[in-house]
Protein backbone atom coordinates (compact mmCIF):
# COMPACT_ATOMS: atom_id res chain seq x y z
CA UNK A 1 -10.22 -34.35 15.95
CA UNK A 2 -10.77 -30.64 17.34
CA UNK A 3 -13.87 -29.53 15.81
CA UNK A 4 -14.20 -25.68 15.41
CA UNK A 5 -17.87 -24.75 16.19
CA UNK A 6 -17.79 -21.51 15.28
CA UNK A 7 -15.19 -18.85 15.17
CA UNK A 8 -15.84 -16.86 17.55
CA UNK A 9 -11.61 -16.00 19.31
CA UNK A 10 -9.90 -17.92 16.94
CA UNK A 11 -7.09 -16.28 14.11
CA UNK A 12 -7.27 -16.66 10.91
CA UNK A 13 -4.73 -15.79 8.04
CA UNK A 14 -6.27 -16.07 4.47
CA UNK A 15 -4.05 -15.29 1.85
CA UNK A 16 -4.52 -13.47 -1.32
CA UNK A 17 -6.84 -11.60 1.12
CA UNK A 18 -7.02 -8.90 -0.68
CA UNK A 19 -9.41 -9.72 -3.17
CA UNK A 20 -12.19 -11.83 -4.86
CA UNK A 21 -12.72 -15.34 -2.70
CA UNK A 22 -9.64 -14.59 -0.34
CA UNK A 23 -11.38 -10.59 0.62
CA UNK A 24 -15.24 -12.05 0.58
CA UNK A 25 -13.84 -15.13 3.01
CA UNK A 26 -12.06 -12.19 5.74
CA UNK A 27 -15.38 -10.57 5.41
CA UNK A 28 -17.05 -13.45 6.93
CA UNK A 29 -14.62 -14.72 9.01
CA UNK A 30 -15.04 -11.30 10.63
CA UNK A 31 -18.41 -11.55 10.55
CA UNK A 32 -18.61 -14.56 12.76
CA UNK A 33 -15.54 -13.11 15.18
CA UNK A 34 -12.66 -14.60 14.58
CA UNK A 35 -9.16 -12.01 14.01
CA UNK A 36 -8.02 -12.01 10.44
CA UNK A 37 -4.52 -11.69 9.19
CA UNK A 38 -5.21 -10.09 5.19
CA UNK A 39 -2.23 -11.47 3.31
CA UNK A 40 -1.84 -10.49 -0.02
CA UNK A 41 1.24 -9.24 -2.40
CA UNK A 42 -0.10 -5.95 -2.87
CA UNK A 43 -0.21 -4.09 0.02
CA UNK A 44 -2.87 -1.75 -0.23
CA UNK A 45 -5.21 -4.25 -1.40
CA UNK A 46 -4.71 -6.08 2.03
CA UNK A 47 -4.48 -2.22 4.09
CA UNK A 48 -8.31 -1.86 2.43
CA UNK A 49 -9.81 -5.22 3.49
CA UNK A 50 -7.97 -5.34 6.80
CA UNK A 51 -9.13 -1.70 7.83
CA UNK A 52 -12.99 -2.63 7.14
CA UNK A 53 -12.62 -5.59 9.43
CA UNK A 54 -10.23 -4.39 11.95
CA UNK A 55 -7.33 -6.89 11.14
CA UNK A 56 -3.60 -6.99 10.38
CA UNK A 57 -2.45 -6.49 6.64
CA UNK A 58 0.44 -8.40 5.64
CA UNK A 59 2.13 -8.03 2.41
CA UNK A 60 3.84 -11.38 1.25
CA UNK A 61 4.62 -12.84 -2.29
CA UNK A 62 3.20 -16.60 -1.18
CA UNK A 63 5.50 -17.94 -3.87
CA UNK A 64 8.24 -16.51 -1.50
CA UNK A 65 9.21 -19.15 1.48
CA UNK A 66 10.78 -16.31 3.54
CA UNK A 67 8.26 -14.01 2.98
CA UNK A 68 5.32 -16.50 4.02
CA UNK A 69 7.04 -17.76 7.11
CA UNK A 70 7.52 -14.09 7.81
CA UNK A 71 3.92 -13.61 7.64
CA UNK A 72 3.01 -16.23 9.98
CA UNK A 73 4.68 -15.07 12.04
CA UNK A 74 4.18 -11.68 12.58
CA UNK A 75 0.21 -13.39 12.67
CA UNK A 76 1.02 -15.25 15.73
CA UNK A 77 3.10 -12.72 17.29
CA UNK A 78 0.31 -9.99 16.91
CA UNK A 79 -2.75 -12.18 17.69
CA UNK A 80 -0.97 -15.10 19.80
CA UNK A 81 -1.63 -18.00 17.34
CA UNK A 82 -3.52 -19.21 14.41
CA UNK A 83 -6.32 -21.66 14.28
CA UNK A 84 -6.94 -21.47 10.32
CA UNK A 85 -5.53 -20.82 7.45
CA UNK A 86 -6.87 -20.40 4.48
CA UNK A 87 -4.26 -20.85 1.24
CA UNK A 88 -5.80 -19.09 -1.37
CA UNK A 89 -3.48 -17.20 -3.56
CA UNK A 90 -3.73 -18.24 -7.14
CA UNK A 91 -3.16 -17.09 -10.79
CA UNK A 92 -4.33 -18.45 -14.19
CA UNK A 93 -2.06 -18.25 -17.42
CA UNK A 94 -4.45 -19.23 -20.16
CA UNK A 95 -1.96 -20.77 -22.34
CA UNK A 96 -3.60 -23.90 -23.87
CA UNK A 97 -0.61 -25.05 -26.10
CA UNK A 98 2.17 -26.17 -23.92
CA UNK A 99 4.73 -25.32 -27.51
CA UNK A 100 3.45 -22.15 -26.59
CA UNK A 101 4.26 -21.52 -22.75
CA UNK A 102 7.72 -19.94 -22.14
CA UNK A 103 9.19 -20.97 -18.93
CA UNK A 104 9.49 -17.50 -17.18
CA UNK A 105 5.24 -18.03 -17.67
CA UNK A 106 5.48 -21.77 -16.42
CA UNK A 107 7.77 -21.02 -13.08
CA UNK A 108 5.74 -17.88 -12.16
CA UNK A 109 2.36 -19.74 -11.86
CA UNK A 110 4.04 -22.56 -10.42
CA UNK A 111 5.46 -20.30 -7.90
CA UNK A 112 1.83 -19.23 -7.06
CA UNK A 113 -0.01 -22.37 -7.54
CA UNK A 114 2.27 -25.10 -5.85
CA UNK A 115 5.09 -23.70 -4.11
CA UNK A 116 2.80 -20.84 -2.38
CA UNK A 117 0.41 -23.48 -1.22
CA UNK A 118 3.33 -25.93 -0.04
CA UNK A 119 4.83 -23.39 1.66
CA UNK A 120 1.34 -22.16 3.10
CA UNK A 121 0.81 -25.53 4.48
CA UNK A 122 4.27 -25.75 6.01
CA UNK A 123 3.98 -22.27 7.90
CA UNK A 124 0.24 -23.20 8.89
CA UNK A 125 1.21 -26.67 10.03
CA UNK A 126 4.05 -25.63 12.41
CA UNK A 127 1.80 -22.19 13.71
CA UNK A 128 -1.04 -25.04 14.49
CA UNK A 129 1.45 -27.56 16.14
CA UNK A 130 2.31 -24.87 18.40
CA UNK A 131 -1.80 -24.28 19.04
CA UNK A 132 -2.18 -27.31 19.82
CA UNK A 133 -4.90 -27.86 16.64
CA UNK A 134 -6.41 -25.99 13.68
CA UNK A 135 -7.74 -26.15 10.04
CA UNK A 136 -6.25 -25.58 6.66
CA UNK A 137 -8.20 -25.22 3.77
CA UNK A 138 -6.52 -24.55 -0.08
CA UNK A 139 -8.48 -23.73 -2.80
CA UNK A 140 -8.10 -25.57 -5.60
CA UNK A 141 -10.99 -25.83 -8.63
CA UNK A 142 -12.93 -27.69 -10.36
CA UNK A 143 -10.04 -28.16 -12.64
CA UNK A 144 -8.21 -29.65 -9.40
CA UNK A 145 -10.71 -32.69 -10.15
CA UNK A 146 -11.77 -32.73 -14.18
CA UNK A 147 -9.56 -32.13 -17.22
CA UNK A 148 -9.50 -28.74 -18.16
CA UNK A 149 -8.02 -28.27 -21.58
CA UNK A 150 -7.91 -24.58 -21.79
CA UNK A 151 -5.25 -24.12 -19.44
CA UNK A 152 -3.78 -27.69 -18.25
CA UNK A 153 -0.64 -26.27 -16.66
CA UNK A 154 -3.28 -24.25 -14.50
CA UNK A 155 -5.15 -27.50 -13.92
CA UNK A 156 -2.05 -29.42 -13.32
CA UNK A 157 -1.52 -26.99 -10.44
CA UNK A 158 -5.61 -27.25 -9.02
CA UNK A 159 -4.59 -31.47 -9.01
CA UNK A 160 -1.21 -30.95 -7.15
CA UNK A 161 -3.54 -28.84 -4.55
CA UNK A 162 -6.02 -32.05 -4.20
CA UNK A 163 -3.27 -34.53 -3.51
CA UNK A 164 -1.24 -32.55 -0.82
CA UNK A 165 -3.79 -31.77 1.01
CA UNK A 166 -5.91 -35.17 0.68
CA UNK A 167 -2.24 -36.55 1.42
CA UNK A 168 -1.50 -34.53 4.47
CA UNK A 169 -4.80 -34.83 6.25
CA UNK A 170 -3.90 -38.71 7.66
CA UNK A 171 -0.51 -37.52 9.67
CA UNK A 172 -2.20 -33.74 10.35
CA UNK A 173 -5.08 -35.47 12.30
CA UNK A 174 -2.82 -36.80 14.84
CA UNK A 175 -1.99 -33.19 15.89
CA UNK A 176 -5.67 -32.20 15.80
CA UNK A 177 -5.42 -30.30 12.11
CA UNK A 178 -7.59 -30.42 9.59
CA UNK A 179 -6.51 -29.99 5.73
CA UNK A 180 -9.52 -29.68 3.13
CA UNK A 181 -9.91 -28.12 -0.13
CA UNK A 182 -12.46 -25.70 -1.62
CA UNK A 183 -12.82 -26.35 -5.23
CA UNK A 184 -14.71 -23.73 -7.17
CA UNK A 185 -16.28 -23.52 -10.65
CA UNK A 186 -16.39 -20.40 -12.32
CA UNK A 187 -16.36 -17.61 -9.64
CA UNK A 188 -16.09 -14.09 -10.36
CA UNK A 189 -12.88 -13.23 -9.33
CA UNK A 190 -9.83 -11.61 -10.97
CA UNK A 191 -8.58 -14.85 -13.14
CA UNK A 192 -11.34 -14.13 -15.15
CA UNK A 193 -10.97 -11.47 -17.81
CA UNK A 194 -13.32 -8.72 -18.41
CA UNK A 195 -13.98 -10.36 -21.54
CA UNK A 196 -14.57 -13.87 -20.55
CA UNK A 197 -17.25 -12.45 -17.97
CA UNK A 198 -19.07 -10.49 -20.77
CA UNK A 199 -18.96 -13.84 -23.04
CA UNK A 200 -20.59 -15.63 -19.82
CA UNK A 201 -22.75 -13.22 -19.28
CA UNK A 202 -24.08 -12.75 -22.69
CA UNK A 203 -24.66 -16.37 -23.21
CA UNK A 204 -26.42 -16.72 -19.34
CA UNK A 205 -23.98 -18.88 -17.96
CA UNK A 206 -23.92 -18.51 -14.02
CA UNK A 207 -20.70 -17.23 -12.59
CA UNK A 208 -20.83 -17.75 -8.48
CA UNK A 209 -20.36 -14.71 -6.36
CA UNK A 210 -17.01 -14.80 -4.22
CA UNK A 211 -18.85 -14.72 -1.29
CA UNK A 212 -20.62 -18.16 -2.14
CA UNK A 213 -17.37 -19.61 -1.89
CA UNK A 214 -16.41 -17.98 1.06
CA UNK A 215 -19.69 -19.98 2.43
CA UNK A 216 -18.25 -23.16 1.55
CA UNK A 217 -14.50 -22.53 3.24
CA UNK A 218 -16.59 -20.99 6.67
CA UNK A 219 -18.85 -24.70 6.58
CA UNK A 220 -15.56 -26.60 5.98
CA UNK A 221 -13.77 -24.94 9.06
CA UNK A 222 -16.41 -25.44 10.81
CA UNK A 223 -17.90 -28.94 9.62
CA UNK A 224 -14.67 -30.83 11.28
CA UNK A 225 -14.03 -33.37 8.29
CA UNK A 226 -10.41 -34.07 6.64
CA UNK A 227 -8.96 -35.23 3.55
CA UNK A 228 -12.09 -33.71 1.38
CA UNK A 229 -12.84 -31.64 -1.79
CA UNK A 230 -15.60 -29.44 -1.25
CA UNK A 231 -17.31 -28.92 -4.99
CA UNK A 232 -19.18 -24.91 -5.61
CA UNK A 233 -21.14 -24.85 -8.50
CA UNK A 234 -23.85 -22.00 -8.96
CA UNK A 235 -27.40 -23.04 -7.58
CA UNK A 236 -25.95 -25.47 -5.39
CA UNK A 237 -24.90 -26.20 -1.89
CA UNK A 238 -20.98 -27.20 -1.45
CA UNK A 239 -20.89 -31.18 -1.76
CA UNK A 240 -18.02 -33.45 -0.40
CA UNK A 241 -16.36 -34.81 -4.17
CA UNK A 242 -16.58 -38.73 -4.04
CA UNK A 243 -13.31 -40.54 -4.60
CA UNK A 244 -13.50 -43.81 -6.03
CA UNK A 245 -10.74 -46.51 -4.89
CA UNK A 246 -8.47 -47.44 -7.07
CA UNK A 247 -8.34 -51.13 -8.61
CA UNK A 248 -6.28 -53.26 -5.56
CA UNK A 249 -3.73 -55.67 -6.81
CA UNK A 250 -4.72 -58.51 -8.65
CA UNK A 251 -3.64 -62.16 -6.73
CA UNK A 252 -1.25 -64.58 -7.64
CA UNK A 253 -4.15 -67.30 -8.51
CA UNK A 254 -3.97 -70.66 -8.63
CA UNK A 255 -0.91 -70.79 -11.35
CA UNK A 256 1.16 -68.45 -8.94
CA UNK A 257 1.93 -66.55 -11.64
CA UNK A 258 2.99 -63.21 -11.22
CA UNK A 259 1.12 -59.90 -13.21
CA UNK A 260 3.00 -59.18 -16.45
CA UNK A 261 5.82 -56.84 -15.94
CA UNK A 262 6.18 -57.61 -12.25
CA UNK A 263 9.54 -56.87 -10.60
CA UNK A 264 11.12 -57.53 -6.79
CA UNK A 265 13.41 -54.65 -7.60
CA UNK A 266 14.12 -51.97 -9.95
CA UNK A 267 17.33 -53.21 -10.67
């Protein structure tokens, strides 16, 4: 696997670059050298960040599969390739009773949550076939990894995250690829509300700075693993989640009986 020691002449495109974790994480990537594509769906958002850090502002809806593949491209065409890419676009809904969540609500964050990072990954994947190697990170959250009862169709979202990328990081590593996520707790960022941040303030709760996060994505470029969930929480330093295996298949024993249920065919 193609380890990326620093970043010093490699591209990356980060999207939702144009604020919170996603603007914080082109501020370092700059910082250590590397050429940043800022894509985000509002334009001047991206025109701002990209300006302060000499890059290229992109404006794509990342729920959009044209409009991400467009922005790709027009990466590799400006800077010659892309090394990383960092999938970071996200929205909350805060709807905790499902009886409650209308489906215009339910396909525009799935439009954000899953299809923008599927179609992230696709566009990355192909960009880093042709470069011969590169990393993906996606954020997902804490809620990618715990129950998190306040918004579960948000959460449901954060798990689908965890499993494509923990799924696509066996085939990616034959092409030299990495594909990691960054899963934060609560990070002051736009998903919260003004008056969630007061509440957490008031009652001393830590809330991590974006750029702690953007930290943890520049250590996961750079730390060369795959297939891992990189866990943020205030006070601490990023830590690998552990996975536990699930229970194998029991045996046949010395009966040769078959577990309860078991089928040779779904017919």
């Amino acid at each position: 696997m193609t380890r990326l020691a620093d970043l010093h002449g490699t591209v990356a495109l980060i999207t939702g670059g144009g604020s919170g974790i996603g603007k914080a994480t082109c501020e370092r990537f700059a910082a250590e050298g590397a050429s940043v594509c800022v894509v985000d769906q509002d334009l001047e958002s991206a025109q701002s960040v990209a300006a302060a850090i000499g890059g290229l502002a992109i404006r794509a809806d990342c729920g959009d599969s044209p409009e991400i593949d467009a922005a790709f491209q027009a990466c590799e065409s400006h800077f010659g390739g892309i090394d990383i890419a960092f999938i970071n676009a996200g929205i909350a809904i805060g709807v905790t009773d499902l009886t409650e969540l209308d489906d215009d609500t339910y396909f525009k964050i799935q439009r954000v949550n899953v299809d923008g990072v599927t179609f992230g990954a696709r566009a990355a994947i192909q960009a880093m076939r042709r470069r011969g190697g590169g990393a993906i990170v996606a954020t997902s959250s804490l809620a990618g990894l715990i129950p998190f009862p306040l918004d579960p169709v948000y959460d449901a979202g954060k798990h689908f995250v965890v499993g494509l990328m923990r799924s696509l990081a066996p085939t990616l590593a034959m092409h030299n690829i990495t594909a990691n996520t960054v899963n934060p707790g609560l990070t002051d960022t736009n998903i919260l509300a003004d008056g969630t941040k007061n509440f957490l303030e008031q009652a001393n709760f830590p809330v991590m700075p974006a750029a702690q996060i953007a930290d943890a994505v520049y250590g996961i470029v750079t730390g060369g693993g795959t297939g891992q969930c990189w866990v943020c929480q205030p006070g601490r330093a990023a830590t690998a989640y552990e996975f536990r295996d699930v229970p194998g298949p029991r045996s046949a024993g010395a009966e040769g009986k078959r577990p309860p249920n078991f089928r040779l065919s779904s017919s």
